[in-house]
C-alpha atoms as a PDB file:
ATOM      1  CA  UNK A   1     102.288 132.243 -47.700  1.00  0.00           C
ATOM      2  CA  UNK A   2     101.442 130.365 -44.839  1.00  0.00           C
ATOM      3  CA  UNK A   3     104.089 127.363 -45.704  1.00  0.00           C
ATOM      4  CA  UNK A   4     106.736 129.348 -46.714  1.00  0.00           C
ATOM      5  CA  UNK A   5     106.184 130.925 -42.838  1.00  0.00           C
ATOM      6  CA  UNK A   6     106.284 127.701 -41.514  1.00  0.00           C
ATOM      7  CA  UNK A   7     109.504 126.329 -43.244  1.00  0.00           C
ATOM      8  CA  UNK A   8     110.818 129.411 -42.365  1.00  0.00           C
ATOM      9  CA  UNK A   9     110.073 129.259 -38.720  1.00  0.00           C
ATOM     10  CA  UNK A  10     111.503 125.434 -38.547  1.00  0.00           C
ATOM     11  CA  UNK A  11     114.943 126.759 -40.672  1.00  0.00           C
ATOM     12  CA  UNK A  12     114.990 129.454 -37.762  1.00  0.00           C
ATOM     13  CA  UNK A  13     114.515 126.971 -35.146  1.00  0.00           C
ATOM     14  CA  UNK A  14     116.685 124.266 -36.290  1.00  0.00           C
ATOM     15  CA  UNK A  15     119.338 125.201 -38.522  1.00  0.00           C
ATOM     16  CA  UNK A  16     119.293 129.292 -38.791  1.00  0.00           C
ATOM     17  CA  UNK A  17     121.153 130.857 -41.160  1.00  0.00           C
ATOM     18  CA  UNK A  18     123.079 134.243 -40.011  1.00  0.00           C
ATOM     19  CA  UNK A  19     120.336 136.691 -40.173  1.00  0.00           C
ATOM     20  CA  UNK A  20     118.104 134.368 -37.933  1.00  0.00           C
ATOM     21  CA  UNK A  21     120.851 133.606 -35.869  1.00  0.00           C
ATOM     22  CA  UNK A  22     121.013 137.623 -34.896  1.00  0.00           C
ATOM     23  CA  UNK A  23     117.168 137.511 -35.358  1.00  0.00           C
ATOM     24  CA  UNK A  24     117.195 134.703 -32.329  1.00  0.00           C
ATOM     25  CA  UNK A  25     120.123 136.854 -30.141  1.00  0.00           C
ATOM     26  CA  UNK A  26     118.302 140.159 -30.241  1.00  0.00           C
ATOM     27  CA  UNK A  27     115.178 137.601 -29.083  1.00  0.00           C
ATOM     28  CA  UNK A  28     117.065 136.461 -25.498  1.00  0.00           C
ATOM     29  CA  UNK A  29     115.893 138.567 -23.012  1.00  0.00           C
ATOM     30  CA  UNK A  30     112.496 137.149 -23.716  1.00  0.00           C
ATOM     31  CA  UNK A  31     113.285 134.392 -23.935  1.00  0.00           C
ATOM     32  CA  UNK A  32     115.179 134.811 -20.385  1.00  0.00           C
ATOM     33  CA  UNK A  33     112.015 135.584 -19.254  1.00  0.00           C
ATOM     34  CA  UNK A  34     109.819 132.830 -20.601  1.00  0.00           C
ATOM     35  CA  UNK A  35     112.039 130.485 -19.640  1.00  0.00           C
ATOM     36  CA  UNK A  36     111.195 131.855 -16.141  1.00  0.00           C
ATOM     37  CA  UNK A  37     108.107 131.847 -16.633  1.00  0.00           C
ATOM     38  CA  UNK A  38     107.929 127.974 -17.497  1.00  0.00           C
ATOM     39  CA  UNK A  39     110.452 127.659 -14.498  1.00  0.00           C
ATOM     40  CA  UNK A  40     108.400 129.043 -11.935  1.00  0.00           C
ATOM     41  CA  UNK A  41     105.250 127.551 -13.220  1.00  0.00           C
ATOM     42  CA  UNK A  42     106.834 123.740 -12.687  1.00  0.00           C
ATOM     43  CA  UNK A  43     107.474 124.846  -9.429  1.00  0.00           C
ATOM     44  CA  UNK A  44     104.385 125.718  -8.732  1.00  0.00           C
ATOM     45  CA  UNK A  45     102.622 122.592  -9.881  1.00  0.00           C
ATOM     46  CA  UNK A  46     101.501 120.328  -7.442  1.00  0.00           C
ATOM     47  CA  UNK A  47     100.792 116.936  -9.680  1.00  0.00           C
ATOM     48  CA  UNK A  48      97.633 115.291  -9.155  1.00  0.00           C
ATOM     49  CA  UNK A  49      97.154 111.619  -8.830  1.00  0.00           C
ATOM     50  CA  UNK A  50      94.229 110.630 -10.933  1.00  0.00           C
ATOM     51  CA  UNK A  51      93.760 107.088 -10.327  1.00  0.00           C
ATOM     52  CA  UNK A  52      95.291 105.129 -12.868  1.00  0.00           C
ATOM     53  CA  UNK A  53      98.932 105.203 -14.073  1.00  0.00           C
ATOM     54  CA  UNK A  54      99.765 107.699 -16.647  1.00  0.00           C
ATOM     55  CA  UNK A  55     102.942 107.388 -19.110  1.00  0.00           C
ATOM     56  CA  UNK A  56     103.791 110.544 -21.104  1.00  0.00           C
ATOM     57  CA  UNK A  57     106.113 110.685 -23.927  1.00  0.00           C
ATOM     58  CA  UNK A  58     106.855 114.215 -25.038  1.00  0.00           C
ATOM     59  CA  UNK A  59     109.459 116.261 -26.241  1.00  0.00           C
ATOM     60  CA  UNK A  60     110.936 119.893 -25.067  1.00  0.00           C
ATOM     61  CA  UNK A  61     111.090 121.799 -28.654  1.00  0.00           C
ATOM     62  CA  UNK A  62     107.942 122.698 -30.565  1.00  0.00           C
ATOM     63  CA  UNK A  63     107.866 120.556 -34.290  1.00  0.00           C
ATOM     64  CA  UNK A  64     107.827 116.810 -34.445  1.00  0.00           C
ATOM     65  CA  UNK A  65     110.313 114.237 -32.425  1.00  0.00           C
ATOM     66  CA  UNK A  66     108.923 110.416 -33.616  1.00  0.00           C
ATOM     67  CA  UNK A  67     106.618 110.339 -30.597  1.00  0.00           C
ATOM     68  CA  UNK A  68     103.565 109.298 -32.274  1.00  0.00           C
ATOM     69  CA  UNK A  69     104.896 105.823 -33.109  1.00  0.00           C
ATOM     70  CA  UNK A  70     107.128 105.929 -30.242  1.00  0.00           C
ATOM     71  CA  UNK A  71     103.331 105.676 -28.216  1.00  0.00           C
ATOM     72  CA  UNK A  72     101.936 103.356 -30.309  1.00  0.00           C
ATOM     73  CA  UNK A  73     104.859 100.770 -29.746  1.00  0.00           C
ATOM     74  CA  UNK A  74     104.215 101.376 -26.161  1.00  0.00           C
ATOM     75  CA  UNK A  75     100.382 101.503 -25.908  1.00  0.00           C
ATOM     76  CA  UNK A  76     100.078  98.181 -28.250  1.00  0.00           C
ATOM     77  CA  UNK A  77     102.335  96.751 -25.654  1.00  0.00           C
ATOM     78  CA  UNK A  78      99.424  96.954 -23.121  1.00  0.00           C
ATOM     79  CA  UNK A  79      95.682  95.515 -22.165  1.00  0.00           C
ATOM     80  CA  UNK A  80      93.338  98.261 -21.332  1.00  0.00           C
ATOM     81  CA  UNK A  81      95.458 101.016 -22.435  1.00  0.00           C
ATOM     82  CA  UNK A  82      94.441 104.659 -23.656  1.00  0.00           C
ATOM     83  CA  UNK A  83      95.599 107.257 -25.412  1.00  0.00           C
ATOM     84  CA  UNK A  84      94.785 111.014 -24.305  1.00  0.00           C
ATOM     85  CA  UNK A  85      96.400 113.797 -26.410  1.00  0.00           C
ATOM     86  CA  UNK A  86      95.371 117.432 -27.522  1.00  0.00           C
ATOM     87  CA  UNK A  87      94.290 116.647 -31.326  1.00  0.00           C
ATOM     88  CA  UNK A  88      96.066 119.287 -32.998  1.00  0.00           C
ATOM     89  CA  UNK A  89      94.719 120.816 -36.175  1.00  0.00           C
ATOM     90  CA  UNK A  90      91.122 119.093 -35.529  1.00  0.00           C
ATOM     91  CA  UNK A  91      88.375 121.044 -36.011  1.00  0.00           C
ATOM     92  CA  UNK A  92      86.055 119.694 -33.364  1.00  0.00           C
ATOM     93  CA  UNK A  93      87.143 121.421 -29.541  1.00  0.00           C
ATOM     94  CA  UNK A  94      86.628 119.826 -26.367  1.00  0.00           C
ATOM     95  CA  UNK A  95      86.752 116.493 -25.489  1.00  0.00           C
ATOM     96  CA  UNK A  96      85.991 113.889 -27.744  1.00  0.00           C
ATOM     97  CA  UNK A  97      86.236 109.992 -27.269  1.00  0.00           C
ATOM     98  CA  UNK A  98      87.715 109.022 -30.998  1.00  0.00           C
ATOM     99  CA  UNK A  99      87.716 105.590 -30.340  1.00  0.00           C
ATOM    100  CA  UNK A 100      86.089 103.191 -27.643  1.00  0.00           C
ATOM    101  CA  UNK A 101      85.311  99.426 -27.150  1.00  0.00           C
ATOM    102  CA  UNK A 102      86.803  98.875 -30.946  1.00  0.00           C
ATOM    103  CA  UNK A 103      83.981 102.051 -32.350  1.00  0.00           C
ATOM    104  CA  UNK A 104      85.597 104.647 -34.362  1.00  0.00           C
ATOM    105  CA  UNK A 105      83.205 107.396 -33.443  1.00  0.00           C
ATOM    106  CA  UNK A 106      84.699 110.302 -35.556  1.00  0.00           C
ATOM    107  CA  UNK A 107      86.374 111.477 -39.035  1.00  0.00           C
ATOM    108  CA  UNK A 108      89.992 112.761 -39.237  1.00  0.00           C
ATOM    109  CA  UNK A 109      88.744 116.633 -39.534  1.00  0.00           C
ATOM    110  CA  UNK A 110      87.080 115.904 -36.157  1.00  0.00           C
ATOM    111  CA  UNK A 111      89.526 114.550 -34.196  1.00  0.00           C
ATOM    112  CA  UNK A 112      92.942 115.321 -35.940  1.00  0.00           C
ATOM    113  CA  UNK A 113      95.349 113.326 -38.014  1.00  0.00           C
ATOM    114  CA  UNK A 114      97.410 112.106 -35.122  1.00  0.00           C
ATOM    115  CA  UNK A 115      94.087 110.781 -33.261  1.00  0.00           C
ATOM    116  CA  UNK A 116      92.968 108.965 -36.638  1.00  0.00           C
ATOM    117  CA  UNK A 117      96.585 107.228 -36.819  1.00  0.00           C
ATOM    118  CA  UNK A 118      96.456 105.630 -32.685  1.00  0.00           C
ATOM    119  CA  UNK A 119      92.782 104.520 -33.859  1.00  0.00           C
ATOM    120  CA  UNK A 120      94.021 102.641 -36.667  1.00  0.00           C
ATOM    121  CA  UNK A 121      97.389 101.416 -35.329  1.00  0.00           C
ATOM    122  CA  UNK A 122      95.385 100.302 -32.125  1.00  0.00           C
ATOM    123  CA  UNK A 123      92.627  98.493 -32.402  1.00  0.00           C
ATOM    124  CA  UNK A 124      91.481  97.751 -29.103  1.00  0.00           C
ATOM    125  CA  UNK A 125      92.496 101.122 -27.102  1.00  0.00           C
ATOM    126  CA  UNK A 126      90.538 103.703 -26.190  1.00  0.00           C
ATOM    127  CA  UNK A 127      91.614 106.970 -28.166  1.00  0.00           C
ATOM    128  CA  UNK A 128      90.450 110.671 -26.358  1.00  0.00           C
ATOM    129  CA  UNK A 129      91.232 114.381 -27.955  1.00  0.00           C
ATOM    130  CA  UNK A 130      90.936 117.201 -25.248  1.00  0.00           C
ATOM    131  CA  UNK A 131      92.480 119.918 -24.785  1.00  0.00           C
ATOM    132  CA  UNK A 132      92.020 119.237 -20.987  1.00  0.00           C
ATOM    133  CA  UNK A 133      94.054 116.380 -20.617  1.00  0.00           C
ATOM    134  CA  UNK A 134      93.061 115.720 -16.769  1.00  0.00           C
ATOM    135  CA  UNK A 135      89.493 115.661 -18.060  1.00  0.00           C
ATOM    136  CA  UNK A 136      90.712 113.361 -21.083  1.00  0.00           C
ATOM    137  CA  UNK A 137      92.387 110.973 -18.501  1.00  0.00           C
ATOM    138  CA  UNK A 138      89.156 110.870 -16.018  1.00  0.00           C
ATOM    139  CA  UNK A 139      87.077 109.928 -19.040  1.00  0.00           C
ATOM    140  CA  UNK A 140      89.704 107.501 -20.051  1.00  0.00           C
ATOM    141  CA  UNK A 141      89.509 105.692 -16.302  1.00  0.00           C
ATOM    142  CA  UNK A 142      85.455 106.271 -16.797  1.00  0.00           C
ATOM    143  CA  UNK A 143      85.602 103.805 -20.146  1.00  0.00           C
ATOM    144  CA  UNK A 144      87.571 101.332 -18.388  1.00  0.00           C
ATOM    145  CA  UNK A 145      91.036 102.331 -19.177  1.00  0.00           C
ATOM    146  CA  UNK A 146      93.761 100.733 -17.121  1.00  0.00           C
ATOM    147  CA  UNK A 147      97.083 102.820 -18.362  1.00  0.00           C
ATOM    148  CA  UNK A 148      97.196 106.350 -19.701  1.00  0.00           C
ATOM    149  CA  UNK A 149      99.644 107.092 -22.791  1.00  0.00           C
ATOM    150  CA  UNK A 150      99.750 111.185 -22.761  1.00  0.00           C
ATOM    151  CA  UNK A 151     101.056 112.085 -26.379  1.00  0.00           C
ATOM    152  CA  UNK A 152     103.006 115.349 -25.611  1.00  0.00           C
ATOM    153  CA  UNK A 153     102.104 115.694 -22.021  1.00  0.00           C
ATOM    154  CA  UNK A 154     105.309 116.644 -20.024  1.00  0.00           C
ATOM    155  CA  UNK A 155     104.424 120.416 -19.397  1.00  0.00           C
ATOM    156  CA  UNK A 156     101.539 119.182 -17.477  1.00  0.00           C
ATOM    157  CA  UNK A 157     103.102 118.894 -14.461  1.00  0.00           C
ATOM    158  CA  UNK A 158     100.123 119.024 -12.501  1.00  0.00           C
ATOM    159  CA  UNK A 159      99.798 115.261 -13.553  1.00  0.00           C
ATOM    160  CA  UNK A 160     101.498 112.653 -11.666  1.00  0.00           C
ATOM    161  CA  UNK A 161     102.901 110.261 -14.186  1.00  0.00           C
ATOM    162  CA  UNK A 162     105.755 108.718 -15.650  1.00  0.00           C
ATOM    163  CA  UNK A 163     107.352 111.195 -18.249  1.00  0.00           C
ATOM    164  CA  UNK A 164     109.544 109.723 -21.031  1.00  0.00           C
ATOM    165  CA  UNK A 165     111.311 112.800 -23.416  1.00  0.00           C
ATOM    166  CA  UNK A 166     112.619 112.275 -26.604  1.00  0.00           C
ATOM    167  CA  UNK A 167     115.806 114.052 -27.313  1.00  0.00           C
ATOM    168  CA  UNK A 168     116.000 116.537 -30.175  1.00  0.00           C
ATOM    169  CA  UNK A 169     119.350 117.679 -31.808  1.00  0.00           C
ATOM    170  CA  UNK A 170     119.247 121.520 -32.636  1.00  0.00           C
ATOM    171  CA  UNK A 171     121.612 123.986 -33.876  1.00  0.00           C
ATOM    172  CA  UNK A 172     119.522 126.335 -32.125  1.00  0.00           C
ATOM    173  CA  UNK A 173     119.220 125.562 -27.914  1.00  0.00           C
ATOM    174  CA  UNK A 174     117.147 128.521 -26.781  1.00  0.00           C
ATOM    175  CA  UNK A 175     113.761 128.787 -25.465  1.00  0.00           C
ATOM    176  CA  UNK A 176     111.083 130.724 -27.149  1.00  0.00           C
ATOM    177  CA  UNK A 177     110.980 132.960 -28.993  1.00  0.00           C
ATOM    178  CA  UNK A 178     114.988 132.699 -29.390  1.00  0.00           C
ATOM    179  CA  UNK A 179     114.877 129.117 -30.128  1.00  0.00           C
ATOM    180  CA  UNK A 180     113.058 126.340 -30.427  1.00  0.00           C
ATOM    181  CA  UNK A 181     112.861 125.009 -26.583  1.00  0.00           C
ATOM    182  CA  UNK A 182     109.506 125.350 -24.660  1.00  0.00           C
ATOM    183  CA  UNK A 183     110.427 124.043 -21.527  1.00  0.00           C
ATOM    184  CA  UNK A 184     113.950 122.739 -20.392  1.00  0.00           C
ATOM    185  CA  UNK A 185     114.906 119.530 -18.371  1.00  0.00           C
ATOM    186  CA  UNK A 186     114.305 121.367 -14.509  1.00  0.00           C
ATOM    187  CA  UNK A 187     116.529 120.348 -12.034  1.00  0.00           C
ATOM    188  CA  UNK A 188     114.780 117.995  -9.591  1.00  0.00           C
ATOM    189  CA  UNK A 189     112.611 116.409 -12.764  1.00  0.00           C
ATOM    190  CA  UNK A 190     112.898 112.651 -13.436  1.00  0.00           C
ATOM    191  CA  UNK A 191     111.574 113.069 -16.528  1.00  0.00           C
ATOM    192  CA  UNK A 192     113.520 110.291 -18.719  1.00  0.00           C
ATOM    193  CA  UNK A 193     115.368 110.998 -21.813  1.00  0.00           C
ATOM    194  CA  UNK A 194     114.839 108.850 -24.790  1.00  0.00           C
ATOM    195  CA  UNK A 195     117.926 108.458 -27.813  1.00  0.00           C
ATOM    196  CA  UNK A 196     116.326 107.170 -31.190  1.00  0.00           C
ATOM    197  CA  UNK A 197     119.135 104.761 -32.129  1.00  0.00           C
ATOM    198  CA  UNK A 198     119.685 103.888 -28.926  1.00  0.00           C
ATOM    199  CA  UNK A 199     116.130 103.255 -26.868  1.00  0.00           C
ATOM    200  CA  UNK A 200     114.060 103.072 -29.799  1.00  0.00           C
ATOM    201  CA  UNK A 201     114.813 102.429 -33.387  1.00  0.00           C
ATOM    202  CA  UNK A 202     112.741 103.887 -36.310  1.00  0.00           C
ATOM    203  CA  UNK A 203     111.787 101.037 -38.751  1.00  0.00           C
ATOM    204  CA  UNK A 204     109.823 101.916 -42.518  1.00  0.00           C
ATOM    205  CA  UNK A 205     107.996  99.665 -44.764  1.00  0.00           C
ATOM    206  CA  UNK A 206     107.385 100.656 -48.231  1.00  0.00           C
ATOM    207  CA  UNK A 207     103.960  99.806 -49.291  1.00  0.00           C
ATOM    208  CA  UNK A 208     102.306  99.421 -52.316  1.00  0.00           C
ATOM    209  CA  UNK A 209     105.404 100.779 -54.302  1.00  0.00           C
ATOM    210  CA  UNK A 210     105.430 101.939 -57.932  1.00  0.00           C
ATOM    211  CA  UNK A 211     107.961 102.375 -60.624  1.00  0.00           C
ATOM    212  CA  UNK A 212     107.354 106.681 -60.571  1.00  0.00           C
ATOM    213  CA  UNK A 213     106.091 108.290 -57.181  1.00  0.00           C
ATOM    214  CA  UNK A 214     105.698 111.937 -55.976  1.00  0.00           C
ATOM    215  CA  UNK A 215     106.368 112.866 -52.192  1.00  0.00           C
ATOM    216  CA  UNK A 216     104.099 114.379 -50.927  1.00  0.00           C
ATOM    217  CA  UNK A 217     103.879 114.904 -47.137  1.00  0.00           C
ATOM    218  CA  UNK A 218     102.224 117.574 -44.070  1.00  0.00           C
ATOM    219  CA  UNK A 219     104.265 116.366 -41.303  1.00  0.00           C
ATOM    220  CA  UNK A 220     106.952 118.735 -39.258  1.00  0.00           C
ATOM    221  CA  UNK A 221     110.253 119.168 -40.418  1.00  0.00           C
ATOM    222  CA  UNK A 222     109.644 117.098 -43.284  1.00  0.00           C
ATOM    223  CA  UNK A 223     113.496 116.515 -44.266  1.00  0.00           C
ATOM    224  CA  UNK A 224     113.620 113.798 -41.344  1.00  0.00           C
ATOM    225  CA  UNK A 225     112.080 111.347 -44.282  1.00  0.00           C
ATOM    226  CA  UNK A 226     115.731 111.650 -46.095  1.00  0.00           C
ATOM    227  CA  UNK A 227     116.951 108.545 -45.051  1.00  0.00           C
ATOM    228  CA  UNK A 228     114.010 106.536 -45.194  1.00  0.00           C
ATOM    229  CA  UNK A 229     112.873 107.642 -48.819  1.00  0.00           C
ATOM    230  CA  UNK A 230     113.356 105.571 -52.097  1.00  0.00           C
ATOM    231  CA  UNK A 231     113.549 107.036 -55.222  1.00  0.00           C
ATOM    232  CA  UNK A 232     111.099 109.499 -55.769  1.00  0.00           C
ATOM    233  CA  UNK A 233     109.889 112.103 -59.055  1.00  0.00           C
ATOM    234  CA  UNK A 234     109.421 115.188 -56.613  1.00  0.00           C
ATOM    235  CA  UNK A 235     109.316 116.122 -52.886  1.00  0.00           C
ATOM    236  CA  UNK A 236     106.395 118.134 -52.302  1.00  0.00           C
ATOM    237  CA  UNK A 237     106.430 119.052 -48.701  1.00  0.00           C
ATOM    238  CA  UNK A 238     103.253 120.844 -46.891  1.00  0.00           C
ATOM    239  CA  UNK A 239     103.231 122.984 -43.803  1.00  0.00           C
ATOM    240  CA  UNK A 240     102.465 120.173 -40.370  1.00  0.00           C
ATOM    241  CA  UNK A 241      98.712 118.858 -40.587  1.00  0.00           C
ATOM    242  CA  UNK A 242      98.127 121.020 -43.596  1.00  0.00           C
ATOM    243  CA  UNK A 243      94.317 119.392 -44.507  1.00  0.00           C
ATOM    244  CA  UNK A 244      94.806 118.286 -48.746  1.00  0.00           C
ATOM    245  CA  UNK A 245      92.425 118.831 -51.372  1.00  0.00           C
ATOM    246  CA  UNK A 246      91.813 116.077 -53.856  1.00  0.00           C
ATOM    247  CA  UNK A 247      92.832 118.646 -56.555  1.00  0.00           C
ATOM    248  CA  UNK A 248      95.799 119.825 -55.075  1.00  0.00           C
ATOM    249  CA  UNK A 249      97.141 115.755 -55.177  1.00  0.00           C
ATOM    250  CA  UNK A 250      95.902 115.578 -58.689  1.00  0.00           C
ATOM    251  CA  UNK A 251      97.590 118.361 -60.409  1.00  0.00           C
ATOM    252  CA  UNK A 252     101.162 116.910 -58.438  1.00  0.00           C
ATOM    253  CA  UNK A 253     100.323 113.460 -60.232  1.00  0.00           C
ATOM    254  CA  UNK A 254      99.639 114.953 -63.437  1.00  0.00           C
ATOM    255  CA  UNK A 255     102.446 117.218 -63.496  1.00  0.00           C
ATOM    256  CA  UNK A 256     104.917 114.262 -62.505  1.00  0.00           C
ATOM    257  CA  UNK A 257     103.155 112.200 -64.837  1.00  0.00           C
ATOM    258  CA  UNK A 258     103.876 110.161 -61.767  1.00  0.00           C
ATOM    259  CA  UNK A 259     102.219 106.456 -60.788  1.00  0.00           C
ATOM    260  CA  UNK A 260     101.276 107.320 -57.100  1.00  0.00           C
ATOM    261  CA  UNK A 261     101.535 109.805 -54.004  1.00  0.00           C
ATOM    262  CA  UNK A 262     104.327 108.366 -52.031  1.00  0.00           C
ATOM    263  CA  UNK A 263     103.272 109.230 -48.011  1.00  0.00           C
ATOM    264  CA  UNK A 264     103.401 108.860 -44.441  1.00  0.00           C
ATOM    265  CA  UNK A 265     100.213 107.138 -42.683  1.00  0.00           C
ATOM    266  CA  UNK A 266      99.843 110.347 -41.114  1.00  0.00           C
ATOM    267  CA  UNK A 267      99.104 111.862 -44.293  1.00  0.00           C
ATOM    268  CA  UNK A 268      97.672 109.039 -45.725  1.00  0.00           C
ATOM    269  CA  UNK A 269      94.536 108.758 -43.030  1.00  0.00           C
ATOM    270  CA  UNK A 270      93.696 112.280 -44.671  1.00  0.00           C
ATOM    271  CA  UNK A 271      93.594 111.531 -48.184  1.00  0.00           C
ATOM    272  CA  UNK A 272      92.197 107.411 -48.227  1.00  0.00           C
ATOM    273  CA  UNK A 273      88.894 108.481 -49.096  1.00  0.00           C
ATOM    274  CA  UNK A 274      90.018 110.619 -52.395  1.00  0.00           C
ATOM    275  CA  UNK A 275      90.304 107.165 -54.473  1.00  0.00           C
ATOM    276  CA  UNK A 276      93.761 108.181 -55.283  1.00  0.00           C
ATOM    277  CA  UNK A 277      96.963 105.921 -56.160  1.00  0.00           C
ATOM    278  CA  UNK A 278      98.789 105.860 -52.862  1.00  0.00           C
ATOM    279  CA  UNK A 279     102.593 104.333 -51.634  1.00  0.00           C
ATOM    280  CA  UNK A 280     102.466 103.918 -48.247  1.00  0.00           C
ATOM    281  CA  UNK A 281     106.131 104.770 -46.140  1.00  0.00           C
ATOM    282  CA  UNK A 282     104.651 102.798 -43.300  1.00  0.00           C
ATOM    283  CA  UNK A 283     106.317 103.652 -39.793  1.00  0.00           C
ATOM    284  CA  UNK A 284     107.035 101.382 -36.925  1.00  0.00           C
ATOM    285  CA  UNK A 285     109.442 101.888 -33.680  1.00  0.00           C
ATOM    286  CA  UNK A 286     111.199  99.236 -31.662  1.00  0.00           C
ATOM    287  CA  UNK A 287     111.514  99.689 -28.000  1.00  0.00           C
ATOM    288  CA  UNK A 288     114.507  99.156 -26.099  1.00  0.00           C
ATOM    289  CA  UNK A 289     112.962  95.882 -23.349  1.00  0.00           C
ATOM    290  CA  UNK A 290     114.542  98.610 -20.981  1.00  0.00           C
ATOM    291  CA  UNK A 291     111.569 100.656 -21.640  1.00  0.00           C
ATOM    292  CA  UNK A 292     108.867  98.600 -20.985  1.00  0.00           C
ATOM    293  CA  UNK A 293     110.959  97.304 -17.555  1.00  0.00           C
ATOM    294  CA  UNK A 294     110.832 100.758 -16.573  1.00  0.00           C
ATOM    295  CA  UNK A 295     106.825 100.847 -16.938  1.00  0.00           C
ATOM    296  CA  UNK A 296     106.057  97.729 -15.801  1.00  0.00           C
ATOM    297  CA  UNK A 297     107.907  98.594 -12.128  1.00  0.00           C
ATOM    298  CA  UNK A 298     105.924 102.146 -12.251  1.00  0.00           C
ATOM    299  CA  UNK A 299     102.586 100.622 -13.218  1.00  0.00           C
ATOM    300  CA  UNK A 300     102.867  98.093 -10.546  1.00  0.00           C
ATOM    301  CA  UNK A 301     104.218 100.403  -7.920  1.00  0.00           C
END
């Protein structure tokens, strides 16, 4: 029940049919007034310098844009560098250092699937869940941290920092609850917008690959795999950071009869311990120099 709600949400968001369309007009006037709301609350912010520079990359719709490899091409890019996000779908709250002076100091159920990913893909960064993220960047500058990377930090305007936003085409450009928006591009921002094909380009490596696989992935708006995927036996797609079972995986490889679970790393950091036949679609982005010009002059300013 649950995933069918989700997908349903995400066809609603992105590419409504007619009764959601209507669904998402009778929806405007509140999202007239949210959109206020969000308006008047960036006006109100007063950002905070904290003491060290602080990069986010974000996105202004709710499901997934890229951005956690899009911060992991820019974090491995730097000495002393941190990364401070919320840790969505964890089970621990409150802060919690995932990663410090090369110690992974948590599982993936404590400190969320994107957490585990930046403590794998960056070895020698210092990796903090919080739902605080001021409190997740003073920690960060505590350990030693000489750059900030915010994963999905440009609502907190109360931060002074660079913001980078990825763009995200929609058939649907409202704000909640109408559409899929939580915050638009304010006038007198300088918030930076980001084009994949243009400042960064998505590049996959198949791992590990077998003559019969079965897709199975827990990662938003799951159809953005299409044009990366080879040939697979079934696409089994799971609600974003939906938690597997080792029995769940089974039955899909017995019913396929199939060789191995084809994934993404982000599903794979939740299921290496099951001992089970895995393909690995691994996921890299390269940056644009422009990009890394543009923090370089900000971190040095």
């Amino acid at each position: 029940m649950k995933k069918k709600l989700v997908f349903w949400v995400e066809e609603y968001f992105y590419n409504p049919n007619l009764f959601q369309k209507i669904l998402s007009f009778l929806f405007l006037p509140l999202s007239w007034l949210y959109c206020l709301g969000m308006y008047l609350r960036f006006l109100l912010a007063k950002p905070e310098d904290l003491g060290i520079p602080v990069v986010s990359v974000g996105n202004l719709n709710v499901g997934g844009s890229g951005k956690t490899p899009l911060v992991t091409a820019l974090a491995e890019r730097y000495d002393g560098a941190a990364v401070v996000l919320r840790g969505y779908g964890r089970e621990s709250k409150g802060l919690l250092v995932v990663k410090s002076q090369g110690v992974l100091a948590c599982d993936v159920a404590a400190c969320g699937d994107e957490a585990m990913i930046y403590a794998r893909k960056l070895p020698h960064a210092i990796v903090i869940v919080s739902e605080e993220r001021k409190a997740g960047i003073q920690k960060a500058r505590e350990l030693g941290a000489k750059i900030v990377f915010l994963d999905d930090g440009y609502s907190k305007h109360a931060i002074k920092k660079l913001s980078f936003l990825i763009d995200v085409q929609s058939k649907n450009n409202r704000c909640l609850p109408a559409g899929p928006f939580r915050e638009r591009l304010w006038s007198g921002d300088d918030a930076i917008l980001l084009y994949e094909g243009k400042d960064f380009t998505r590049v996959v490596e198949l791992k590990n690959k077998s003559d019969k696989m079965s897709l199975v992935t827990a990662i938003a708006r799951p159809t953005r795999l299409e044009p990366f995927l080879p040939e697979t036996v079934s696409k089994n797609y799971f609600e974003d950071h939906h938690l597997f079972s080792k029995s769940e995986l089974e039955d899909i490889l017995q019913k396929d009869s199939s060789d191995s679970l084809l994934v993404t790393y982000k599903d794979f950091v939740k299921i290496e311990s099951f001992g089970l036949r895995v393909s690995l679609l691994d996921l890299h982005v390269e940056v644009d120099p422009r990009i890394f010009q543009i923090i370089d002059t900000y971190k040095e300013a």
